[in-house]
C-alpha atoms as a PDB file:
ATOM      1  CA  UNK A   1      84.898 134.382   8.998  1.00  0.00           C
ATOM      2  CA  UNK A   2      88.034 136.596   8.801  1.00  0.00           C
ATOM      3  CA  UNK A   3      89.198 139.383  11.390  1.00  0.00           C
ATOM      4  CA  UNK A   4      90.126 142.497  10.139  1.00  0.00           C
ATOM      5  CA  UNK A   5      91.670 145.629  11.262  1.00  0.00           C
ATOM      6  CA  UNK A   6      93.923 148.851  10.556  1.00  0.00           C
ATOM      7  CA  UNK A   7      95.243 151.828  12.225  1.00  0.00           C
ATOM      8  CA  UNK A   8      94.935 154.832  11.019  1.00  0.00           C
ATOM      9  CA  UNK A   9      96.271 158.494  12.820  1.00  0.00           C
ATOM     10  CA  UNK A  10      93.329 161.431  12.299  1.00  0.00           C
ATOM     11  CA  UNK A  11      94.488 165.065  12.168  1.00  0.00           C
ATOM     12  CA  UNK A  12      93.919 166.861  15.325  1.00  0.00           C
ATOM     13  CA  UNK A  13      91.682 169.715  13.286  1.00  0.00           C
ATOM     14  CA  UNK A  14      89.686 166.727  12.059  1.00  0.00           C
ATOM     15  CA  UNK A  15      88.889 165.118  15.610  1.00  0.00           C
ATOM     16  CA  UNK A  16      85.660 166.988  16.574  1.00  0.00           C
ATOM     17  CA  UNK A  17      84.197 166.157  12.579  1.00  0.00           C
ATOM     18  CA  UNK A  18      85.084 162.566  13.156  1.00  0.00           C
ATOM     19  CA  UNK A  19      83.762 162.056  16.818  1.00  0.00           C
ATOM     20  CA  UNK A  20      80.498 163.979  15.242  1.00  0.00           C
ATOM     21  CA  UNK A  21      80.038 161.464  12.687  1.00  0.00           C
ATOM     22  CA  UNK A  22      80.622 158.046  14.661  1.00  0.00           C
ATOM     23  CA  UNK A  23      78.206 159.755  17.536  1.00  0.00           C
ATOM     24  CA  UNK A  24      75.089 160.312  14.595  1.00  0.00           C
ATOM     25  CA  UNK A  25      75.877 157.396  12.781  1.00  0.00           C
ATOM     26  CA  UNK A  26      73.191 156.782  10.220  1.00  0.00           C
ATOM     27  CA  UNK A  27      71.130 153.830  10.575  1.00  0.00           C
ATOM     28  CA  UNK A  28      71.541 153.177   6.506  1.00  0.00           C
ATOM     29  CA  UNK A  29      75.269 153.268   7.162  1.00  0.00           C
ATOM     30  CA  UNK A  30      75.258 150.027   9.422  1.00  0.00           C
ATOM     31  CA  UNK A  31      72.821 148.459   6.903  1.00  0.00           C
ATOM     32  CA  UNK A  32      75.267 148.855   4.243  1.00  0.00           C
ATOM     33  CA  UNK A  33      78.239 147.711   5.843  1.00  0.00           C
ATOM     34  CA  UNK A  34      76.235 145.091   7.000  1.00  0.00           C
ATOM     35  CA  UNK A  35      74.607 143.878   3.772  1.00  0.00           C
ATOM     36  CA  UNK A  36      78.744 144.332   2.852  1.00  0.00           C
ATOM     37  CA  UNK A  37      79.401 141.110   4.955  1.00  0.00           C
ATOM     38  CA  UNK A  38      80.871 142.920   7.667  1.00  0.00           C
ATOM     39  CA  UNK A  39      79.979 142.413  11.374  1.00  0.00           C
ATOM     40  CA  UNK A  40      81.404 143.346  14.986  1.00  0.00           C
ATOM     41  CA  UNK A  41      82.331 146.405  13.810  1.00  0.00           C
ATOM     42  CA  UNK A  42      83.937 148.431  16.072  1.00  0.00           C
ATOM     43  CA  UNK A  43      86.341 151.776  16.569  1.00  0.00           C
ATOM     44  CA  UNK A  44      88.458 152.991  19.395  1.00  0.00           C
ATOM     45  CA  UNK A  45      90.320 155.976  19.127  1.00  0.00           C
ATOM     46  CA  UNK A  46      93.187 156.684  21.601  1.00  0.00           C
ATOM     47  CA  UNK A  47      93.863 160.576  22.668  1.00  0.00           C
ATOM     48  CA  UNK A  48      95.843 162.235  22.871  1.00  0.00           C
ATOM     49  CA  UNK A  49      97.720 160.457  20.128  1.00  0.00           C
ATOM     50  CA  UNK A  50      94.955 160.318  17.698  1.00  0.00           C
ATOM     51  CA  UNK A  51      95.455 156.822  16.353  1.00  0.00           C
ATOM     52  CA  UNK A  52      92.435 155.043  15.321  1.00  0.00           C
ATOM     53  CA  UNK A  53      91.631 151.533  15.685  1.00  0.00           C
ATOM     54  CA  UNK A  54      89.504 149.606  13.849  1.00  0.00           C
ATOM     55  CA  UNK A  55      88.264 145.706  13.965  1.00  0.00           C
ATOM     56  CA  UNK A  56      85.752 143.869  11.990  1.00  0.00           C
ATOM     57  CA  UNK A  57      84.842 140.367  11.516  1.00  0.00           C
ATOM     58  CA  UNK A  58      84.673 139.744   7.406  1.00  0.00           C
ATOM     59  CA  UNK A  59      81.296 137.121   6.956  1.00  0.00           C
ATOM     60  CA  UNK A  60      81.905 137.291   2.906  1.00  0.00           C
ATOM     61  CA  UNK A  61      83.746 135.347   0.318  1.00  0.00           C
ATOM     62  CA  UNK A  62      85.158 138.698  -1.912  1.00  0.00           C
ATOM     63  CA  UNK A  63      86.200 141.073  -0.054  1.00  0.00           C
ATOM     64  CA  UNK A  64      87.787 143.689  -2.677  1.00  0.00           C
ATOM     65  CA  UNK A  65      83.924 142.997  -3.987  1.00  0.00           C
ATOM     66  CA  UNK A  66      82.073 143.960  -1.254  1.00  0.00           C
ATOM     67  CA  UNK A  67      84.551 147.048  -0.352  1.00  0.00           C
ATOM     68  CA  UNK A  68      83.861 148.271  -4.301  1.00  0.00           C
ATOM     69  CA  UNK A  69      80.336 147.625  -3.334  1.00  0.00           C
ATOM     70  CA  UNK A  70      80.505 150.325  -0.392  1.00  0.00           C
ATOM     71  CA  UNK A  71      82.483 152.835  -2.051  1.00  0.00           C
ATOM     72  CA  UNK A  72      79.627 152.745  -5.069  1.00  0.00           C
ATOM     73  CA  UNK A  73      77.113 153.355  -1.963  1.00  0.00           C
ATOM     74  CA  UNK A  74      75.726 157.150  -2.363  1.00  0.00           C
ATOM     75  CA  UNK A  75      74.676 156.864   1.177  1.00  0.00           C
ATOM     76  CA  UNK A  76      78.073 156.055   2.307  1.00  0.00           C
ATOM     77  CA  UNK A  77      79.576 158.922   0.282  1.00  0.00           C
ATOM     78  CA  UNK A  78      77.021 161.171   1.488  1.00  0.00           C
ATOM     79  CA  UNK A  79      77.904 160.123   5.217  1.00  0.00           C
END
């Protein structure tokens, strides 16, 4: 298992889109990134600088594999 994580600042006129989508997260979306090899995924977002946190535990052996993988996902494009 690897931990993984970046930072990443949002936009202030993207905030409310973002908060939307993490609050109605689809179900199919965590199966993906699950079936991806990723687990203990989690976000934190600190206001009011707008810097976004996130940490993941990596359960795989190819990483730039499984990340192609989800990007290929029409589900996760969709979302």
């Amino acid at each position: 298992m690897e931990r993984m994580a970046f930072v990443l600042g949002i936009k202030p006129e993207a905030l409310p889109e973002y908060k939307r989508l993490h609050r109605e997260t689809w179900p199919e979306v965590i199966e993906i990134i699950s079936a991806a090899n990723i687990r203990n995924y989690s976000i934190f977002l600190k206001e009011p600088e707008n810097l976004l946190f996130a940490y993941w535990e990596y359960h795989g052996t190819d990483f730039a594999a499984d990340q192609a993988k989800l990007a290929k996902e029409p589900r996760m494009q969709d979302w």
